[in-house]
Protein backbone atom coordinates (compact mmCIF):
# COMPACT_ATOMS: atom_id res chain seq x y z
CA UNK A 1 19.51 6.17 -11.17
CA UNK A 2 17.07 8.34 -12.54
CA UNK A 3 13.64 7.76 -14.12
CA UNK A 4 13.22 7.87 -17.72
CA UNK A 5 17.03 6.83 -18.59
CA UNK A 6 17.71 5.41 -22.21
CA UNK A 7 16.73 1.97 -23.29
CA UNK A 8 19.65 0.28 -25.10
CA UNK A 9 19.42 -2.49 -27.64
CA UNK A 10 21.96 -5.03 -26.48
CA UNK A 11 21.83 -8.63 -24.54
CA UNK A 12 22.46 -7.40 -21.37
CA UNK A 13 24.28 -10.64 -19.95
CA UNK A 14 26.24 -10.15 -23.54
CA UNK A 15 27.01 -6.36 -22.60
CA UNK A 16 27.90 -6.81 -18.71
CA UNK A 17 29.38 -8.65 -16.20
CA UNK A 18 27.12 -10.02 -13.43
CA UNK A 19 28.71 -7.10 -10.84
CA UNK A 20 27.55 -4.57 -13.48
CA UNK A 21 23.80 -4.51 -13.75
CA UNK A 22 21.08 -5.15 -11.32
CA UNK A 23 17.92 -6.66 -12.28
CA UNK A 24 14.18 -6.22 -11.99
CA UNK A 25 12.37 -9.12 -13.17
CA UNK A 26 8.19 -8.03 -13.59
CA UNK A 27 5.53 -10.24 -13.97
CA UNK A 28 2.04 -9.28 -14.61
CA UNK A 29 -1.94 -10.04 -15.46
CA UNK A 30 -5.12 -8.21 -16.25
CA UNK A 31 -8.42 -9.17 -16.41
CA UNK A 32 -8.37 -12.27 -15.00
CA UNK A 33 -12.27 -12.15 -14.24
CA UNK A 34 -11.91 -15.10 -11.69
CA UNK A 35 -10.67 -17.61 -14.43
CA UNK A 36 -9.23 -20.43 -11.84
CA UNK A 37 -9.03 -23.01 -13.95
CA UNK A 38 -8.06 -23.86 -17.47
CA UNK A 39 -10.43 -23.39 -20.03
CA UNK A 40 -12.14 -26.69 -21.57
CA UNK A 41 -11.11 -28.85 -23.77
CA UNK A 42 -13.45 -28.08 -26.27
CA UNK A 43 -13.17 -24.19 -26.52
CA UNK A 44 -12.25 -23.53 -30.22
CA UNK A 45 -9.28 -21.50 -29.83
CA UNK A 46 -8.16 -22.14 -25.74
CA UNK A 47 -8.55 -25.70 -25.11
CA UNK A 48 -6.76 -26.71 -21.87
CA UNK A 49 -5.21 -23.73 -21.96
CA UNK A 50 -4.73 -20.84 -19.33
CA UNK A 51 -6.04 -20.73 -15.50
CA UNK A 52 -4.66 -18.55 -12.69
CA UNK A 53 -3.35 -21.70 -11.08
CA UNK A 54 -1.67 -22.84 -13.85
CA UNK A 55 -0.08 -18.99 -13.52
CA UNK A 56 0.29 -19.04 -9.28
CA UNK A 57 2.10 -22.67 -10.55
CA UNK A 58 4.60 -20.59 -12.74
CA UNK A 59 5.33 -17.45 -10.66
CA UNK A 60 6.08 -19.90 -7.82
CA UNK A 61 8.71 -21.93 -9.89
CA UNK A 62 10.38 -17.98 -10.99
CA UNK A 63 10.36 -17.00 -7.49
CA UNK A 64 12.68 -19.62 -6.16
CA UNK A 65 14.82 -18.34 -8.72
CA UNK A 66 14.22 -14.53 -8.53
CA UNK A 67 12.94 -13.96 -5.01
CA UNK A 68 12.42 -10.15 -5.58
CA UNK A 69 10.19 -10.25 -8.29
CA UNK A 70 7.38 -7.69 -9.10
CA UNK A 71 3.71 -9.04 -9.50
CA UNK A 72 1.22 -6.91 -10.50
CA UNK A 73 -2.04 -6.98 -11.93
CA UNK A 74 -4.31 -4.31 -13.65
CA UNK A 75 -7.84 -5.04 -12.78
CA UNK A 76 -11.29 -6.60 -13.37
CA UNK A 77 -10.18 -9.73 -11.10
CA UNK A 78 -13.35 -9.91 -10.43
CA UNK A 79 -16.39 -11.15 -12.21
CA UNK A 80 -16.97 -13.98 -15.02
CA UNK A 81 -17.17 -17.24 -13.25
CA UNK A 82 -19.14 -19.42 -10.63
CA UNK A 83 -16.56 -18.52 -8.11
CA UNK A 84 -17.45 -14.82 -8.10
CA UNK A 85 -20.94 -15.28 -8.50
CA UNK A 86 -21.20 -17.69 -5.21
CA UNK A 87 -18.32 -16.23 -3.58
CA UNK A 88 -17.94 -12.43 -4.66
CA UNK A 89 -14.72 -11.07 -4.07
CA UNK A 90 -13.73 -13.53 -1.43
CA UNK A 91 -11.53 -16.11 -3.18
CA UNK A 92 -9.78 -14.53 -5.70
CA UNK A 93 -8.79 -12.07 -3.40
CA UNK A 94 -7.19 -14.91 -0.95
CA UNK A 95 -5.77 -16.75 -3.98
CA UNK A 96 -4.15 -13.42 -5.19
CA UNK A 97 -2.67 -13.08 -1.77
CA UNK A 98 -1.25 -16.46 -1.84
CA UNK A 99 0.43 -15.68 -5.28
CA UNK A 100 1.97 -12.62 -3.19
CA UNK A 101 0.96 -9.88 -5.81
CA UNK A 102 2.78 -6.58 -4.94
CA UNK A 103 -0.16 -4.50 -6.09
CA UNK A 104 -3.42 -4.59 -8.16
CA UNK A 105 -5.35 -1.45 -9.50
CA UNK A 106 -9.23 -1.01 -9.41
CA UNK A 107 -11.13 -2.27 -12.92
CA UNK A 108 -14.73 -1.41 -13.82
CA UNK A 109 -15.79 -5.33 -12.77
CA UNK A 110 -14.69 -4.15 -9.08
CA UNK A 111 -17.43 -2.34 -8.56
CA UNK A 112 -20.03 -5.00 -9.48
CA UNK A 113 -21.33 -6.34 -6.08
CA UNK A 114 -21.33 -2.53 -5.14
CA UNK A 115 -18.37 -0.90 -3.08
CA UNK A 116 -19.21 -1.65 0.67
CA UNK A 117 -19.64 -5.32 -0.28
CA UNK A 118 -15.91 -4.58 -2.03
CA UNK A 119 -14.92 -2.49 0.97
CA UNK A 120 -15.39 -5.62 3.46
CA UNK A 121 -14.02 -8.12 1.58
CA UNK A 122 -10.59 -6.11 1.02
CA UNK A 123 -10.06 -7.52 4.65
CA UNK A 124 -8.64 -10.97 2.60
CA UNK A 125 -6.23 -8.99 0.26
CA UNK A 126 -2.58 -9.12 1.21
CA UNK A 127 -1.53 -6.44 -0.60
CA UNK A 128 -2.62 -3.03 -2.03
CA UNK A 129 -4.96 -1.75 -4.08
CA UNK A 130 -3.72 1.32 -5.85
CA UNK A 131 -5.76 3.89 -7.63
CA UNK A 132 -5.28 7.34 -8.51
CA UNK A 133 -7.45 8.55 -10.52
CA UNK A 134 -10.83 7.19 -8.71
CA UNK A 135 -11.70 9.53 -5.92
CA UNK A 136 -13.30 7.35 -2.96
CA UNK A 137 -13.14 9.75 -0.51
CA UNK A 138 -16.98 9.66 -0.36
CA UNK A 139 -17.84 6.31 -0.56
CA UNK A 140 -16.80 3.15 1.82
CA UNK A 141 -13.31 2.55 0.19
CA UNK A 142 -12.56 6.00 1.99
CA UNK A 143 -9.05 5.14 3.46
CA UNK A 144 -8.83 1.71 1.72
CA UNK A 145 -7.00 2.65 -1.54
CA UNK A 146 -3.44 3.83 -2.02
CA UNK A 147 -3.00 6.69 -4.54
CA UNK A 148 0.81 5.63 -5.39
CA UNK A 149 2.95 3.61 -3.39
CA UNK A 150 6.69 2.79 -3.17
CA UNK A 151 8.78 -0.59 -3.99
CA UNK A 152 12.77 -1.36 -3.51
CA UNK A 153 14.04 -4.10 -5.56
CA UNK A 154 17.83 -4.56 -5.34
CA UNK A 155 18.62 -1.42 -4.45
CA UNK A 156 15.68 -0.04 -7.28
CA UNK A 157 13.13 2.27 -6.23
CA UNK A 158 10.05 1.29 -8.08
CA UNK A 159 6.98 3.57 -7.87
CA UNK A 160 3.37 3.10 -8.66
CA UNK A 161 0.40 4.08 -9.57
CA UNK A 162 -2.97 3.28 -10.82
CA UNK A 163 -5.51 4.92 -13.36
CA UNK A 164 -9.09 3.30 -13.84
CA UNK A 165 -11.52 3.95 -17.06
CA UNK A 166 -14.24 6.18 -17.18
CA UNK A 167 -17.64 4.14 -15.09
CA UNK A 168 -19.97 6.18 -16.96
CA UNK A 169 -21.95 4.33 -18.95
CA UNK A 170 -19.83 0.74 -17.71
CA UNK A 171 -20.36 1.04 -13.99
CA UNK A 172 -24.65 1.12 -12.60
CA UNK A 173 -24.20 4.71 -10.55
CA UNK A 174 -25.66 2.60 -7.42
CA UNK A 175 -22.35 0.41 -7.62
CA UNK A 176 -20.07 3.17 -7.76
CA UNK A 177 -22.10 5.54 -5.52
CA UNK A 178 -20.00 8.72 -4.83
CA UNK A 179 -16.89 7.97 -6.78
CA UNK A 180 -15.56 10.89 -8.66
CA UNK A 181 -13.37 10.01 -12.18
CA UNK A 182 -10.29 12.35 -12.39
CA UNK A 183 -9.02 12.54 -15.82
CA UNK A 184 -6.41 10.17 -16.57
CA UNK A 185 -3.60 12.20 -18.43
CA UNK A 186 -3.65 14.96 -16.03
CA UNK A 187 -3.33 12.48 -12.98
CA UNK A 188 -1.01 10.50 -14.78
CA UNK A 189 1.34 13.73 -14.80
CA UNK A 190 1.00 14.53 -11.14
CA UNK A 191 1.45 11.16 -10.06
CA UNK A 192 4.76 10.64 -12.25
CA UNK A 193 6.04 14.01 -10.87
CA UNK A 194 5.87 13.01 -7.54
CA UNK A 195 6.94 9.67 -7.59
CA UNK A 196 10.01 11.12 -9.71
CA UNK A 197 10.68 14.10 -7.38
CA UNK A 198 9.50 13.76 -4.16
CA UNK A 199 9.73 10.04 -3.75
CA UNK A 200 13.17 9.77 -5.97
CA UNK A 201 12.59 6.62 -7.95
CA UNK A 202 14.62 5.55 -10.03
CA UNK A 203 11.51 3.27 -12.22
CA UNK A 204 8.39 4.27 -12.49
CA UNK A 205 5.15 1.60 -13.14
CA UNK A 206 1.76 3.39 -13.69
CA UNK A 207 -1.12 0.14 -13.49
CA UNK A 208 -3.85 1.20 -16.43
CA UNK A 209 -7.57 -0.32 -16.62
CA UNK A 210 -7.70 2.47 -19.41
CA UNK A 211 -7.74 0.04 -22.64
CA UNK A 212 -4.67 -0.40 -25.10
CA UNK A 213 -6.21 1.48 -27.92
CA UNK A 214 -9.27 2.86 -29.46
CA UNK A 215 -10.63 4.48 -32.55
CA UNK A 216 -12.09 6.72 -31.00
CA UNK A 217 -9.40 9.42 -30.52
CA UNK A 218 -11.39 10.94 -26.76
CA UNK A 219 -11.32 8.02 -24.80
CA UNK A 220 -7.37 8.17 -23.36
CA UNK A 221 -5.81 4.87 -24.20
CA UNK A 222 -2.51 3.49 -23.04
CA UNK A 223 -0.74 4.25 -25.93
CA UNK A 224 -2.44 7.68 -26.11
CA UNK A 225 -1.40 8.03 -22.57
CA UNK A 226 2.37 6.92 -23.10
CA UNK A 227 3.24 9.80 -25.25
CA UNK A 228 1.45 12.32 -23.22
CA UNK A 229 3.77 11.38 -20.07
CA UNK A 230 7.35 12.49 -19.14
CA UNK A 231 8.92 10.09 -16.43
CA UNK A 232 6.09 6.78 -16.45
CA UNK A 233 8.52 4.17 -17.66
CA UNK A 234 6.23 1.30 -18.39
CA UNK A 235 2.38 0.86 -18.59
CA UNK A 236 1.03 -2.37 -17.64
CA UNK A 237 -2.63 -2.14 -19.28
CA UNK A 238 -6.16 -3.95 -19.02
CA UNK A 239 -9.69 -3.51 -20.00
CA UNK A 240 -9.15 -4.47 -23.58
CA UNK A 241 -8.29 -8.00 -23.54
CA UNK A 242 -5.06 -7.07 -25.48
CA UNK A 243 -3.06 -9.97 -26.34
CA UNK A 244 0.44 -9.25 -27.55
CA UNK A 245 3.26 -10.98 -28.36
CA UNK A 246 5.86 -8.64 -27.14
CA UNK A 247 5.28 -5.07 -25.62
CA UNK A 248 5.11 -1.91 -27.64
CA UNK A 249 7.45 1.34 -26.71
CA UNK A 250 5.75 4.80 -27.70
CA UNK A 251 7.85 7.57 -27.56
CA UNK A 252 7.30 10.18 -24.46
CA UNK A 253 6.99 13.96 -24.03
CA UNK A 254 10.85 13.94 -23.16
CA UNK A 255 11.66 12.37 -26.37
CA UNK A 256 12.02 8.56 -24.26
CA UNK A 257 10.33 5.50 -24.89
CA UNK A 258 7.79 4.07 -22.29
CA UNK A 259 7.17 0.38 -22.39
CA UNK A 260 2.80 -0.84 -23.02
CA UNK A 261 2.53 -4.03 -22.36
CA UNK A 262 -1.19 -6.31 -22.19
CA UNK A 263 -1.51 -9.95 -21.21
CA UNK A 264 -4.86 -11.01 -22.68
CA UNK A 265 -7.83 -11.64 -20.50
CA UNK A 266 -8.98 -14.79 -18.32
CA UNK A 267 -5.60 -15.57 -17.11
CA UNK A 268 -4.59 -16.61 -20.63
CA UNK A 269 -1.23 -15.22 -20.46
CA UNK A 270 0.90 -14.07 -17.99
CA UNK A 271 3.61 -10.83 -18.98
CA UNK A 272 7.11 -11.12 -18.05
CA UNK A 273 9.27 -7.88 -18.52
CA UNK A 274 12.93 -8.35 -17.23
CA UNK A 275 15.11 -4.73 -16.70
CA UNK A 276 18.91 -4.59 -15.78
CA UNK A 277 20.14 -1.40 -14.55
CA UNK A 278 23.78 -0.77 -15.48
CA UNK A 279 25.22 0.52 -12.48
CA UNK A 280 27.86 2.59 -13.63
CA UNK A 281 26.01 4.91 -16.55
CA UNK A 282 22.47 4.06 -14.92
CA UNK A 283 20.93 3.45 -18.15
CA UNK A 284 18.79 -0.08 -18.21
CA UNK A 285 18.23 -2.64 -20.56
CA UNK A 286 14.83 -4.72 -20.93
CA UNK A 287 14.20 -7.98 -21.97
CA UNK A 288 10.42 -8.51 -22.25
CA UNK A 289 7.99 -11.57 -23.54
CA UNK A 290 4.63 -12.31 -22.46
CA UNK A 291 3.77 -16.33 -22.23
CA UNK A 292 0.47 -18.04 -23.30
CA UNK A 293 0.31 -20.87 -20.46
C-alpha cells in the first residue's frame, strides 16, 4: 500500500467482502483545555453537553469493538479550568493516559506554566508527544518530544507527525524560553517524505495546532497546508475551535485529496474517521463523521 492512493466514493461494506479490505478506525480531539466535565445546564448553546469523560465513556464502548483504534489529539489540553489551574498539567495528562491516546501534539496552552514545569510533569503521560516543527533542543523538553513516530494497525503502517502555530505574539517568551518555530509547510514536506520513503507507510497523519483557516492569507492554515503537501493523507487540526459536521478534502500537490478534519473545542465533540484499505488494488475508502456528545 502506498501513501496518497485514491479515495473512492462507494460504501465500502457495499463494495467488498469482509476478506477484502482492512480497516483503520480514527478517533480524535483538540483543544480540550481540561474540560472534564459537561458543561452546565444553563450555558445557552451547550447545556449538559460535552466533557472528556463523557468522551473516555465513548472511546471505551468503540474499543471493545475495534481494539486497534487510533486516538489522537491536537493540542491545547491544557488550560481553561480549575483542574489546570490547581493541578497544572498533572491530571489531564493521567486521564489522557487512561483513555490510551496514541499520540498528542504540542498547542500554544502547553507552554503556559512554562516548559520545565511541562517537562516534569510529562513523567504521567503514557504516550507521546509529537512535534516537528518546535525545536526544543535548547530548552528542558530536550529529548522529551518525538519529531514523527510510527503506528501498525492491521497490517497498516500509520505515520505521524506534528506541526505547532507560530508562539510569537501567543506564547510570553519566558514560557517558551529557547524554542525555535520552523516553518510549517517546509517541515510538513520533509516530514511526509520521510515517513513515505524511509519509513514506508502506507497512511500518513500529520497532528496540526496550525488553525483550520484564516483571512489572512500568511498565517499557514490547515487547508492552506493540505494543498501545499504531496503524501500527508489526513490533517487532524486545532487551535481554531473548528466545529464541523463532516471533514473537508482539499486537493494536494499530486493532484490527491487530503482529508481536514476539526472537532470543536472543550471536548464538545469527538471526530471519528473510519478508512478500509482494499487489499487487492490498495486504494482505501473513508467513512468519516464527527459526534457532538
Amino acid at each position: 500500500m502506498a501513501a496518497g492512493t485514491a479515495f473512492v466514493a462507494a460504501n465500502p461494506v457495499e463494495a467488498l467482502g469482509n476478506e477484502a479490505y482492512r480497516k483503520l478506525l480514527i478517533l480524535h480531539t483538540n483543544d480540550i483545555h481540561c474540560h472534564f466535565d459537561a458543561q452546565p445546564e444553563s450555558h445557552p448553546r451547550n447545556g449538559g453537553k460535552g466533557g472528556l469523560h463523557r468522551i473516555a465513556a465513548y472511546v471505551k464502548r468503540l474499543r471493545e469493538q475495534n481494539p486497534g483504534l487510533l486516538l489522537f489529539d491536537s493540542g491545547d489540553f491544557s488550560q481553561g479550568t480549575p483542574y489546570f489551574n490547581f493541578f497544572s498539567y498533572e491530571v489531564i495528562l493521567k486521564l489522557m493516559s487512561e483513555m490510551k491516546y496514541d499520540a498528542s501534539t504540542v498547542g500554544n496552552h502547553e507552554f503556559d506554566n512554562g516548559l520545565k514545569e511541562f517537562a516534569g510533569m510529562l513523567k504521567h503521560a503514557s504516550f507521546p508527544l509529537v512535534s516537528s516543527n518546535y525545536d526544543f533542543s535548547q530548552t528542558p523538553l530536550s529529548g522529551k518530544i518525538k519529531k514523527n513516530m510510527v503506528l501498525e494497525r492491521n497490517g497498516i503502517r500509520v505515520g505521524v507527525y506534528g506541526l505547532g502555530i507560530n508562539p510569537e505574539g501567543l506564547v510570553d517568551p519566558s514560557k517558551s524560553g529557547k524554542t525555535v518555530f520552523l516553518d510549517p509547510v517546509e517541515t510538513a514536506l520533509e516530514q511526509e517524505e520521510f515517513l513515505m520513503k524511509e519509513e514506508h507507510c502506507d497512511f500518513i497523519i500529520c497532528l496540526s495546532h496550525l488553525g483550520f483557516k484564516y483571512s489572512d492569507k500568511e498565517r499557514t492554515s490547515d487547508l492552506q497546508l493540505a494543498g501545499n503537501t504531496h503524501h500527508t493523507n489526513l490533517i487532524l487540526g486545532g487551535h481554531t475551535h473548528t466545529f464541523l459536521d463532516k471533514p473537508v478534502k482539499v486537493t494536494n500537490r499530486a493532484n490527491k485529496p487530503v482529508v481536514v478534519n476539526q472537532a470543536g473545542w472543550a471536548a464538545l465533540q469527538l471526530g471519528q474517521l473510519e478508512f478500509y484499505f482494499e487489499r487487492r488494488r490498495k486504494a482505501f475508502f473513508d467513512v468519516s463523521r464527527n459526534h457532538t456528545l
